[in-house]
PDB file of N, CA and C in Angstrom:
ATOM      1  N   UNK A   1     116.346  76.217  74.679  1.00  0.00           N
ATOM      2  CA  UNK A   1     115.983  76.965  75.872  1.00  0.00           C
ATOM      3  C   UNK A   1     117.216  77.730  76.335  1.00  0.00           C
ATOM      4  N   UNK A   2     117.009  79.106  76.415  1.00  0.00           N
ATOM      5  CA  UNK A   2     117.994  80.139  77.062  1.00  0.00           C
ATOM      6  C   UNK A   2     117.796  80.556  78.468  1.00  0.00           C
ATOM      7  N   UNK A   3     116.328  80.841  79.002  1.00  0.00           N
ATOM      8  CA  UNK A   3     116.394  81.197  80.059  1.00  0.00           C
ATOM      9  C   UNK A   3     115.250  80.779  80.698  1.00  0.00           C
ATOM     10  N   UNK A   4     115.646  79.123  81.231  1.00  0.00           N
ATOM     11  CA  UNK A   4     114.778  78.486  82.221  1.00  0.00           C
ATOM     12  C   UNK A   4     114.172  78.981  83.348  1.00  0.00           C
ATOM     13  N   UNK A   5     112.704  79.233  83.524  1.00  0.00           N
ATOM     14  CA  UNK A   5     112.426  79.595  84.517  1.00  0.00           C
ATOM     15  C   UNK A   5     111.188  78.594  85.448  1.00  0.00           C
ATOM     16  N   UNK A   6     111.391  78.217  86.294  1.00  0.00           N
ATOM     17  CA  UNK A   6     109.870  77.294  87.038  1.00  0.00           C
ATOM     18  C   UNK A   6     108.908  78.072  87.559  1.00  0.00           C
ATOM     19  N   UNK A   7     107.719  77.542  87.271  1.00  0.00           N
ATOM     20  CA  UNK A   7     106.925  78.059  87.464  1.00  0.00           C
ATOM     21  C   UNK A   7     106.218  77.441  88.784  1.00  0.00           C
ATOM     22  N   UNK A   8     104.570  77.927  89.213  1.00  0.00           N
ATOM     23  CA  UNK A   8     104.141  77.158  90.265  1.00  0.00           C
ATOM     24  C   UNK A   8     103.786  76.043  90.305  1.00  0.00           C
ATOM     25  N   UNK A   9     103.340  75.369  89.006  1.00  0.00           N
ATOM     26  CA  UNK A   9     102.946  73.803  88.746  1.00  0.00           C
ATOM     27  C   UNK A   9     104.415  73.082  89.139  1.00  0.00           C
ATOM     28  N   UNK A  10     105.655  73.965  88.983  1.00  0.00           N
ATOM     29  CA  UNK A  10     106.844  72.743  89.018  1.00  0.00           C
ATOM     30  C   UNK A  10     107.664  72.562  87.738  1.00  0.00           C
ATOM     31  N   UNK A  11     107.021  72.837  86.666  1.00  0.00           N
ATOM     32  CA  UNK A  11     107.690  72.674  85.457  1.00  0.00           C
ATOM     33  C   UNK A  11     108.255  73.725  84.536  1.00  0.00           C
ATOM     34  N   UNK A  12     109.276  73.433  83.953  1.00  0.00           N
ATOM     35  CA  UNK A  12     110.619  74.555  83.977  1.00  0.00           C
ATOM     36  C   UNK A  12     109.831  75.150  82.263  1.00  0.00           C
ATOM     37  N   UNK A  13     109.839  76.204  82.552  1.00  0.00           N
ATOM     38  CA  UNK A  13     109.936  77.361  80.397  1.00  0.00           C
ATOM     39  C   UNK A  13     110.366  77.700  80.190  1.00  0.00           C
ATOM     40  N   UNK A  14     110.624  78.093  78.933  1.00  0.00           N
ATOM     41  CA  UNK A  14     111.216  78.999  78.275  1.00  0.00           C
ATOM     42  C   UNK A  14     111.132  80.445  78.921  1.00  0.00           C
ATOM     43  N   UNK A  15     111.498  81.109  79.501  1.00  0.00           N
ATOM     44  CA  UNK A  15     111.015  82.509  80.042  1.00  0.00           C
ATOM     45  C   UNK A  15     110.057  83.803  79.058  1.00  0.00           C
ATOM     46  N   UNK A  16     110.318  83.399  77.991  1.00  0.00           N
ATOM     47  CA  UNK A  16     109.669  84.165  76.811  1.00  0.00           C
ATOM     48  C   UNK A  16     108.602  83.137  76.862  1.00  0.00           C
ATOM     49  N   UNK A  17     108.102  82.257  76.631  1.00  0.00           N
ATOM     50  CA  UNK A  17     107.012  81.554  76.337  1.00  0.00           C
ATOM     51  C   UNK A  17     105.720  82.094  77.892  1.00  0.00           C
ATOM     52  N   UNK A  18     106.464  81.229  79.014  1.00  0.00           N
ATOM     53  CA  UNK A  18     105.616  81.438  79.948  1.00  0.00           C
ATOM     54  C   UNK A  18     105.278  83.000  80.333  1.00  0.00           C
ATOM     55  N   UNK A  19     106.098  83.838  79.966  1.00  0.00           N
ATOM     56  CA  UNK A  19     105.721  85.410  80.366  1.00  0.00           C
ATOM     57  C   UNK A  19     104.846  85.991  79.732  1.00  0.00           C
ATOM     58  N   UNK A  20     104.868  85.242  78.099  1.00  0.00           N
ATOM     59  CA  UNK A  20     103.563  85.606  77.053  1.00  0.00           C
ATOM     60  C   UNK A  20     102.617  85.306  77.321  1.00  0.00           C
ATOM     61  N   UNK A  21     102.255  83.791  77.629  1.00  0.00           N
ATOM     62  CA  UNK A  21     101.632  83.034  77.943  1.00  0.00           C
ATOM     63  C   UNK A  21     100.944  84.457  79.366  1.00  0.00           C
ATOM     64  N   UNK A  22     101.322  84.381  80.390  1.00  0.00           N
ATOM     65  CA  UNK A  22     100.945  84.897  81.117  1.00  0.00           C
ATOM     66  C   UNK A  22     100.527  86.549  81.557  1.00  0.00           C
ATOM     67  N   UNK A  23     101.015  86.983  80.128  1.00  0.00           N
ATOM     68  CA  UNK A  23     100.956  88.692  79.507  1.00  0.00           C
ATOM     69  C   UNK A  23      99.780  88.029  78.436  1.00  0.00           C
ATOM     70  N   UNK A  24      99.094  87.581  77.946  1.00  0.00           N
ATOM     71  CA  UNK A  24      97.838  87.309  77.632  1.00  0.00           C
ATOM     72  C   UNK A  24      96.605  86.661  78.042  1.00  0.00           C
ATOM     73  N   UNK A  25      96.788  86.406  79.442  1.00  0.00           N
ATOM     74  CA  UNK A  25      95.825  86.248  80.376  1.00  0.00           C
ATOM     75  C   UNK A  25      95.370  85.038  80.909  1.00  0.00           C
ATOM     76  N   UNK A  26      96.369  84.171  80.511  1.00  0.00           N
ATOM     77  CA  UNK A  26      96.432  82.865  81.119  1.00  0.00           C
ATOM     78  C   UNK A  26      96.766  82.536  82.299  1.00  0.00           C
ATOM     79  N   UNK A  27      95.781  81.840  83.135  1.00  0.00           N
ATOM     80  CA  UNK A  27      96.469  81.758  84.462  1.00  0.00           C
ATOM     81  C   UNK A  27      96.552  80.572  84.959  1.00  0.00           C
ATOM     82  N   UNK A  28      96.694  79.722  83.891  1.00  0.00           N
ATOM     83  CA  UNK A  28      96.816  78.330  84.163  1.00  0.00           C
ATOM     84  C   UNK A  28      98.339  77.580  83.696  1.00  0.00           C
ATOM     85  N   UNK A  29      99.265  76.522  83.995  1.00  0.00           N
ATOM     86  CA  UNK A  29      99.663  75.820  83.950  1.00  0.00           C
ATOM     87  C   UNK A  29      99.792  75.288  81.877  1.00  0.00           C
ATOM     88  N   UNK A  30     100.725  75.512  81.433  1.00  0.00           N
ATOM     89  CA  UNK A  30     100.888  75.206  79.796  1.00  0.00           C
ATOM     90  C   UNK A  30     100.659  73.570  79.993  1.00  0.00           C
ATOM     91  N   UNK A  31     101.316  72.797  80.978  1.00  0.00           N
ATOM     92  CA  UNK A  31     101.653  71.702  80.655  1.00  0.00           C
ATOM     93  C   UNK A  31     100.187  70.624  81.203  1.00  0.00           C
ATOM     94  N   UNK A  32      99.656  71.227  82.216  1.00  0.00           N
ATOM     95  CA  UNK A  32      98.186  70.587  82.841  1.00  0.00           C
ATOM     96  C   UNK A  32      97.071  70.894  82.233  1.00  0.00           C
ATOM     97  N   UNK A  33      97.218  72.483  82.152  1.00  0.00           N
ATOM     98  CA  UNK A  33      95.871  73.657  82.110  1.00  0.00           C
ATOM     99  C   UNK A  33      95.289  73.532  83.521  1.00  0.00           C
ATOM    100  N   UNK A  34      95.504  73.429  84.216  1.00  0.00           N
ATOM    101  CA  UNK A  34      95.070  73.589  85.451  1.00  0.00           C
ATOM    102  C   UNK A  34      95.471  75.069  85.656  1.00  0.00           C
ATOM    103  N   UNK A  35      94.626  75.884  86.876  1.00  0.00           N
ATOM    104  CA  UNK A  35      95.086  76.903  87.413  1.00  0.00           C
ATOM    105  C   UNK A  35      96.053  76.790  88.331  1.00  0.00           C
ATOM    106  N   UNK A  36      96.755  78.154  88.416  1.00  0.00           N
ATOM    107  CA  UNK A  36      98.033  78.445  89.256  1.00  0.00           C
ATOM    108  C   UNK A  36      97.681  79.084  90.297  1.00  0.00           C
ATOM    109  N   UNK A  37      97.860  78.918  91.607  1.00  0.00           N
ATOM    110  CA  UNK A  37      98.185  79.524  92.521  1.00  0.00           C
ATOM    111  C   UNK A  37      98.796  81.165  92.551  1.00  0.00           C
ATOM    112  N   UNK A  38      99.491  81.109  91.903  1.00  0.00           N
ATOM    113  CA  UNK A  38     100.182  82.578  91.687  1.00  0.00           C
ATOM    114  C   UNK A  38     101.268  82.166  90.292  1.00  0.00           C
ATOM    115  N   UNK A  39     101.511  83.848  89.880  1.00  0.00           N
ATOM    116  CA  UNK A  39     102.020  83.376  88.631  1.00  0.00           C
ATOM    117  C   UNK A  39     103.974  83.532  88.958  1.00  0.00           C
ATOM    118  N   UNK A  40     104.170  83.804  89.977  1.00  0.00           N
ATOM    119  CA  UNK A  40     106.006  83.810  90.948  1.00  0.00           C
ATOM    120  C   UNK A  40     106.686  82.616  89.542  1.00  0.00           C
ATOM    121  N   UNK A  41     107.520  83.243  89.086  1.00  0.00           N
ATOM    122  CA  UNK A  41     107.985  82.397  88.394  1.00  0.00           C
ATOM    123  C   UNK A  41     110.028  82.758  89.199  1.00  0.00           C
ATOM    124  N   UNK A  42     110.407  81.454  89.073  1.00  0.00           N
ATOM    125  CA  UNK A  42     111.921  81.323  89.351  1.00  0.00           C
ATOM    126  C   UNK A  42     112.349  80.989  88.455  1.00  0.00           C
ATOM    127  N   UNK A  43     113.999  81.704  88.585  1.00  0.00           N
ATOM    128  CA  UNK A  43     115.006  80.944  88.079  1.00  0.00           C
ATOM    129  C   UNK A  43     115.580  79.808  87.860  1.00  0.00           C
ATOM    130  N   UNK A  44     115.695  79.125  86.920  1.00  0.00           N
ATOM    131  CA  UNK A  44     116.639  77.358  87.269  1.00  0.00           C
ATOM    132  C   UNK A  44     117.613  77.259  87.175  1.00  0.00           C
ATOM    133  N   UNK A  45     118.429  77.456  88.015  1.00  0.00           N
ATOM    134  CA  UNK A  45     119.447  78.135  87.592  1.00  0.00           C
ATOM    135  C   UNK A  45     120.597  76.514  87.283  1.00  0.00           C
ATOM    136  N   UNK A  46     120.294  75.426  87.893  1.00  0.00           N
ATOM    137  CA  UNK A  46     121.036  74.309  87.460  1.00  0.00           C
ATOM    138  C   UNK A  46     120.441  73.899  85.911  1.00  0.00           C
ATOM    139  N   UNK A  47     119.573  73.767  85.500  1.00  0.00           N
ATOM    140  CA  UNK A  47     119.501  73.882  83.838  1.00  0.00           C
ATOM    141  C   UNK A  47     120.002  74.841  83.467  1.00  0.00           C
ATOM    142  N   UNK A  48     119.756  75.973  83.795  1.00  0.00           N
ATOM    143  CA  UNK A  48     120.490  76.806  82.948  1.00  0.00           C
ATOM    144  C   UNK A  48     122.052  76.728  83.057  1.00  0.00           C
ATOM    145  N   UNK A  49     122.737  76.308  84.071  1.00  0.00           N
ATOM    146  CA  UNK A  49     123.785  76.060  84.039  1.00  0.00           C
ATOM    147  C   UNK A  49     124.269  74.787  82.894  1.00  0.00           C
ATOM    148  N   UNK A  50     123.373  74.359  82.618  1.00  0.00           N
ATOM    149  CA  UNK A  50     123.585  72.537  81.918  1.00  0.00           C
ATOM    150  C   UNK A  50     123.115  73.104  81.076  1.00  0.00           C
ATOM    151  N   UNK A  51     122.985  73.801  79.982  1.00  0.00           N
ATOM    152  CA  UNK A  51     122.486  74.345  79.304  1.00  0.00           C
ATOM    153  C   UNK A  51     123.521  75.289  78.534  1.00  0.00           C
ATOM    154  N   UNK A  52     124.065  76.267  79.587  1.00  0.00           N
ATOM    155  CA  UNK A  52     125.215  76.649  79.348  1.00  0.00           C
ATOM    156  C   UNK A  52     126.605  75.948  79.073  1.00  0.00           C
ATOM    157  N   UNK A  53     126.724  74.823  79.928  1.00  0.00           N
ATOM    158  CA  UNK A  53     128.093  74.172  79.204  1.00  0.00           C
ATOM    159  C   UNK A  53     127.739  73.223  78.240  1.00  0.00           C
ATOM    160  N   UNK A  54     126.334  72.698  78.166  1.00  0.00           N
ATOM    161  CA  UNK A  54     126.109  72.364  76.673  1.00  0.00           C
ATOM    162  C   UNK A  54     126.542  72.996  75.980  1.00  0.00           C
ATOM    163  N   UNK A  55     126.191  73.710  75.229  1.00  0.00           N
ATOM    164  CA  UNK A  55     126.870  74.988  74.597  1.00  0.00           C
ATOM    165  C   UNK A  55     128.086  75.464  74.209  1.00  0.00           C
ATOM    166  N   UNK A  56     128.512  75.396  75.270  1.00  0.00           N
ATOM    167  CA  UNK A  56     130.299  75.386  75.110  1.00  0.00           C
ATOM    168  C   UNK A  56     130.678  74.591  74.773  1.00  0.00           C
ATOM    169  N   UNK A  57     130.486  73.254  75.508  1.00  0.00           N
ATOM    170  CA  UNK A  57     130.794  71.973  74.698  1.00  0.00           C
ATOM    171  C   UNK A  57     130.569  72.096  73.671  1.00  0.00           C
ATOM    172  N   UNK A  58     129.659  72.390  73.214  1.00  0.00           N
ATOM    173  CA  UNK A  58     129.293  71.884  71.723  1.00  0.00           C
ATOM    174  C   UNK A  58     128.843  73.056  70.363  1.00  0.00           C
ATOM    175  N   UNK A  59     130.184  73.802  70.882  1.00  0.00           N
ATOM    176  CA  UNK A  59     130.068  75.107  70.361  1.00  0.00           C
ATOM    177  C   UNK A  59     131.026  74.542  68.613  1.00  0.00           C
ATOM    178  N   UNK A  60     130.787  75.579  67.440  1.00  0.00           N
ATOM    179  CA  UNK A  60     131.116  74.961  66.673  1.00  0.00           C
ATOM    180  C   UNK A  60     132.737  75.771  66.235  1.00  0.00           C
TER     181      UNK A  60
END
């Protein structure tokens, strides 16, 4: 995962996955299938931070 984003269920994506997901007409939740409220997706930005010094850490 490069660029965590949450969605309205609460649970964090891939930003390419959930935007496809939601650019083909899904308006539900990947991880429930339940419907969404709205499709507002945020930034995570503390995974992505942990994510990022993963990385560094463990750069080769």
């Amino acid at each position: 995962m490069r660029d965590p984003l949450i969605a309205a269920d609460g649970f964090t994506y891939e930003a390419e996955a959930i935007t496809e997901w939601f650019d083909t007409g899904h308006y539900t939740s990947l991880m429930t299938y339940l419907d969404l409220p709205h499709r507002d997706l945020l930034p995570n930005h503390a995974l992505r931070s942990a994510i990022q010094e993963w990385l560094q850490t463990n750069a080769d």
